[in-house]
C-alpha atoms as a PDB file:
ATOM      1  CA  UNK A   1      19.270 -10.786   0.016  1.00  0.00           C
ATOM      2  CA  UNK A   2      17.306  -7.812  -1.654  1.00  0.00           C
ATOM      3  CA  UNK A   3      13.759  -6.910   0.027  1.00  0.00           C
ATOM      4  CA  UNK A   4      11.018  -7.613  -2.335  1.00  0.00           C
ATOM      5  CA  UNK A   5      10.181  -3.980  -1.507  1.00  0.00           C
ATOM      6  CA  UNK A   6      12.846  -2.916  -3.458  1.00  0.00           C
ATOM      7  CA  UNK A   7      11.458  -4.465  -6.129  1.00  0.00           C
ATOM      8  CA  UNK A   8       8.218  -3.318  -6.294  1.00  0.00           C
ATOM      9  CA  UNK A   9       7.492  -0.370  -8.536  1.00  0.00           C
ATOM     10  CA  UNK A  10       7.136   2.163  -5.910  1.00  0.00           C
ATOM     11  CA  UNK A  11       6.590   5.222  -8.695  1.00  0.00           C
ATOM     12  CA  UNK A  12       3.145   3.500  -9.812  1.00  0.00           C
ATOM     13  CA  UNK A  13       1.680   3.043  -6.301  1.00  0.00           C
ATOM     14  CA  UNK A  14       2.976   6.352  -5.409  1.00  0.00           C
ATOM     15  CA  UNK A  15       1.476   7.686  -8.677  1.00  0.00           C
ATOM     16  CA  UNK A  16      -1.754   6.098  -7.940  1.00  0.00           C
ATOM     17  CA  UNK A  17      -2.022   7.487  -4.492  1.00  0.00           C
ATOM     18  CA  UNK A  18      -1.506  10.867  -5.398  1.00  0.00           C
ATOM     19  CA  UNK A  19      -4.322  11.485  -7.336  1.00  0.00           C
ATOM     20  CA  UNK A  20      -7.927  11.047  -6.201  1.00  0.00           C
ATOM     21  CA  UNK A  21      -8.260   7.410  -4.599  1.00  0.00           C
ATOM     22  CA  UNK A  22     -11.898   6.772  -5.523  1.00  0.00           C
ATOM     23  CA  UNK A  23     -11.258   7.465  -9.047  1.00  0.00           C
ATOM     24  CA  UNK A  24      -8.597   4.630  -9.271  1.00  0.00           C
ATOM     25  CA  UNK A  25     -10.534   1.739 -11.585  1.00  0.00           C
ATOM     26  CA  UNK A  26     -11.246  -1.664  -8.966  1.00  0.00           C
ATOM     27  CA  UNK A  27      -9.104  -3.269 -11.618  1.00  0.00           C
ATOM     28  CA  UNK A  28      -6.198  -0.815 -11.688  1.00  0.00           C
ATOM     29  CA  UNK A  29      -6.465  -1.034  -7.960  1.00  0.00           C
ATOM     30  CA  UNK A  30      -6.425  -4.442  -7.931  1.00  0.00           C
ATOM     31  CA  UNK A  31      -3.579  -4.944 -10.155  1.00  0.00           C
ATOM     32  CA  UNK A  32      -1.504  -2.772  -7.599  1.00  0.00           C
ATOM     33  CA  UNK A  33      -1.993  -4.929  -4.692  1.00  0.00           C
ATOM     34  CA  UNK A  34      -1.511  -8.242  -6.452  1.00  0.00           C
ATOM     35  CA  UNK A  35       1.643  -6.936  -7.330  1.00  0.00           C
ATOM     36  CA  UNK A  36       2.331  -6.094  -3.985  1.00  0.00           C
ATOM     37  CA  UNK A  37       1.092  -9.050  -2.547  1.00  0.00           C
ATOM     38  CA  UNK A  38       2.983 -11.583  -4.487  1.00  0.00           C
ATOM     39  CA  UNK A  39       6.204  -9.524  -3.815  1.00  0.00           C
ATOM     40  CA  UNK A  40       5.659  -9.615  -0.294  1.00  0.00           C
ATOM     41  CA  UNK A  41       3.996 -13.026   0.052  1.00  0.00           C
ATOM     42  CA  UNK A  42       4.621 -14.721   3.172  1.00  0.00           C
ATOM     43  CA  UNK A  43       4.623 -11.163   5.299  1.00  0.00           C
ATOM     44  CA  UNK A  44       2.241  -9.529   7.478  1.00  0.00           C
ATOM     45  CA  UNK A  45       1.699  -6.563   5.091  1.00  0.00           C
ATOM     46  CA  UNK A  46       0.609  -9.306   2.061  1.00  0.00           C
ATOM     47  CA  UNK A  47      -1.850 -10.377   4.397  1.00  0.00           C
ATOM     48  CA  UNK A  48      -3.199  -6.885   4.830  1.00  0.00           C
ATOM     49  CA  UNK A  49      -3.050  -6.545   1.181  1.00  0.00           C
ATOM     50  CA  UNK A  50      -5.743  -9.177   1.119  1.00  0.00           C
ATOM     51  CA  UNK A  51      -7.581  -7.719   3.868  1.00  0.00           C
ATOM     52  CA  UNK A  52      -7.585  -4.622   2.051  1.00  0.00           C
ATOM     53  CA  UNK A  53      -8.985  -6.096  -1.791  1.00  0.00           C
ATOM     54  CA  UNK A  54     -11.815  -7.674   0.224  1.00  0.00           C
ATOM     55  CA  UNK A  55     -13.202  -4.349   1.888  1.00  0.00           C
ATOM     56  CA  UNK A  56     -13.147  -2.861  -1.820  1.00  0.00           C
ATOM     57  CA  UNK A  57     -14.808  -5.311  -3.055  1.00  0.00           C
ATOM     58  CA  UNK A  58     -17.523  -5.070  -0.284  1.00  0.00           C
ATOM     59  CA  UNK A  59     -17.122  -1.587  -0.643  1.00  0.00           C
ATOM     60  CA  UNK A  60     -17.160  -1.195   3.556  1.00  0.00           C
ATOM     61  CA  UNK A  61     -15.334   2.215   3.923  1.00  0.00           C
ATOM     62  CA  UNK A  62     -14.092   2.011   7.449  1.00  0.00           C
ATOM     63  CA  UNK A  63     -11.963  -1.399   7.516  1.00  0.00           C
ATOM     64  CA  UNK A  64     -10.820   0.288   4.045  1.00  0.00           C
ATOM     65  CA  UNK A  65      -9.540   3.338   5.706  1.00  0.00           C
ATOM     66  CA  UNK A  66      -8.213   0.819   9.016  1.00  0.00           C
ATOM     67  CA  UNK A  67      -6.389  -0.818   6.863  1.00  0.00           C
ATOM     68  CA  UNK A  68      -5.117   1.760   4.810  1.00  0.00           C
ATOM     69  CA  UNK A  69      -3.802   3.575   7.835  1.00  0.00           C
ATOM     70  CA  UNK A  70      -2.211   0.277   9.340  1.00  0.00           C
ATOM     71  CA  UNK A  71      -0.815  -0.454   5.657  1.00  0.00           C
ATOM     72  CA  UNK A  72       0.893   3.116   5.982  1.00  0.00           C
ATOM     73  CA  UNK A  73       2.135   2.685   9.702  1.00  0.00           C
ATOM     74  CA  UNK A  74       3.739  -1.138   8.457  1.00  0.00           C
ATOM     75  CA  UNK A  75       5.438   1.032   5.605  1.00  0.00           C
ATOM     76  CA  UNK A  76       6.866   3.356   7.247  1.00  0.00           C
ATOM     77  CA  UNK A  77       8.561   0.573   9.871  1.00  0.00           C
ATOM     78  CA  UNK A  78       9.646  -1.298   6.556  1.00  0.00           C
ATOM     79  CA  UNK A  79      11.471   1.779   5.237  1.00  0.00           C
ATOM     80  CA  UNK A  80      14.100   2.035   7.755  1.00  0.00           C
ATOM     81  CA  UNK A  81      15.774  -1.439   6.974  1.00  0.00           C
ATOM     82  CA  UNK A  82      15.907   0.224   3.466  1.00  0.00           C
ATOM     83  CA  UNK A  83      18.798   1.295   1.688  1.00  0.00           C
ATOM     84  CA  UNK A  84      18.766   5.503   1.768  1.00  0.00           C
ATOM     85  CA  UNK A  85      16.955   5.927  -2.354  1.00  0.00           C
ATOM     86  CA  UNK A  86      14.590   3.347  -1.338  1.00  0.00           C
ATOM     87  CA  UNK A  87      13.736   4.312   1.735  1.00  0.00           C
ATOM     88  CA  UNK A  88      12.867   7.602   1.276  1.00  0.00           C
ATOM     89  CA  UNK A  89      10.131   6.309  -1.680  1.00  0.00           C
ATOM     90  CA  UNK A  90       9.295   3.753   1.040  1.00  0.00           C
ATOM     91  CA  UNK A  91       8.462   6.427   3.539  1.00  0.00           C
ATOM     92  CA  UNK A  92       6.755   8.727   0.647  1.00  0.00           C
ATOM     93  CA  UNK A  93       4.287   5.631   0.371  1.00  0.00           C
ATOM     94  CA  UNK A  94       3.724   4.687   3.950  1.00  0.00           C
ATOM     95  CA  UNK A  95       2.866   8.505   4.053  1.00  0.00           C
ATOM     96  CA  UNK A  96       0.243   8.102   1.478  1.00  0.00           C
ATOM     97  CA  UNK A  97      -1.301   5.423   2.515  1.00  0.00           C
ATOM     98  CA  UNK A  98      -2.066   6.996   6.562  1.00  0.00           C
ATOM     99  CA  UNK A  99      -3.249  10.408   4.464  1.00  0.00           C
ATOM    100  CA  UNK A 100      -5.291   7.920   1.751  1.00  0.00           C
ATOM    101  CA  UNK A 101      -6.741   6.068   5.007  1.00  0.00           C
ATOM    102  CA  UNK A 102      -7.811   8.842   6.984  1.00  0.00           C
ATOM    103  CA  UNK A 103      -9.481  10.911   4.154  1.00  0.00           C
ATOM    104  CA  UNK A 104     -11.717   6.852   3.329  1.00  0.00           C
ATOM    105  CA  UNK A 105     -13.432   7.808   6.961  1.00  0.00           C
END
């Protein structure tokens, strides 16, 4: 069975997290977590995903940079069930998210 994560297009998130966060477009942002979130539906980190568009959209800075941070810690996890080229993009991502969520403070 291949993980949905593997599916994903890990480059464009990774992309998008490298450059400055609150420049990213609400619709650009919200592109990247539907894609997420219908990849992953079903898991714990989809429901995050949710969690996550909703504190955008209310623009409440704190649960964005909780859940950012949690996203990242979930990601990491993920990444060692991963094959090796995967995982390491996995683990590039769940390291982006933690810095992305502690810089939202």
């Amino acid at each position: 069975m291949v993980n949905p994560i593997q599916s994903v297009d890990l480059e464009t998130t990774i992309a998008a997290l490298q450059q400055d966060p609150t420049k990213i477009s609400s619709n650009k942002a919200f592109a990247i977590i539907d894609a997420w979130q219908q990849k992953l539906e079903g898991d714990d980190i989809a429901e995050d995903l949710g969690e996550l568009k909703e504190a955008i959209q209310s623009r409440d800075t704190a649960a964005i940079s909780r859940i950012l941070t949690d996203l990242g810690e979930d990601t990491t996890g993920v990444a060692t069930d991963l094959p090796a080229d995967v995982a390491a993009k996995v683990q590039q991502l769940g390291s982006l998210l933690k810095q992305v969520g502690s810089r939202a403070k």
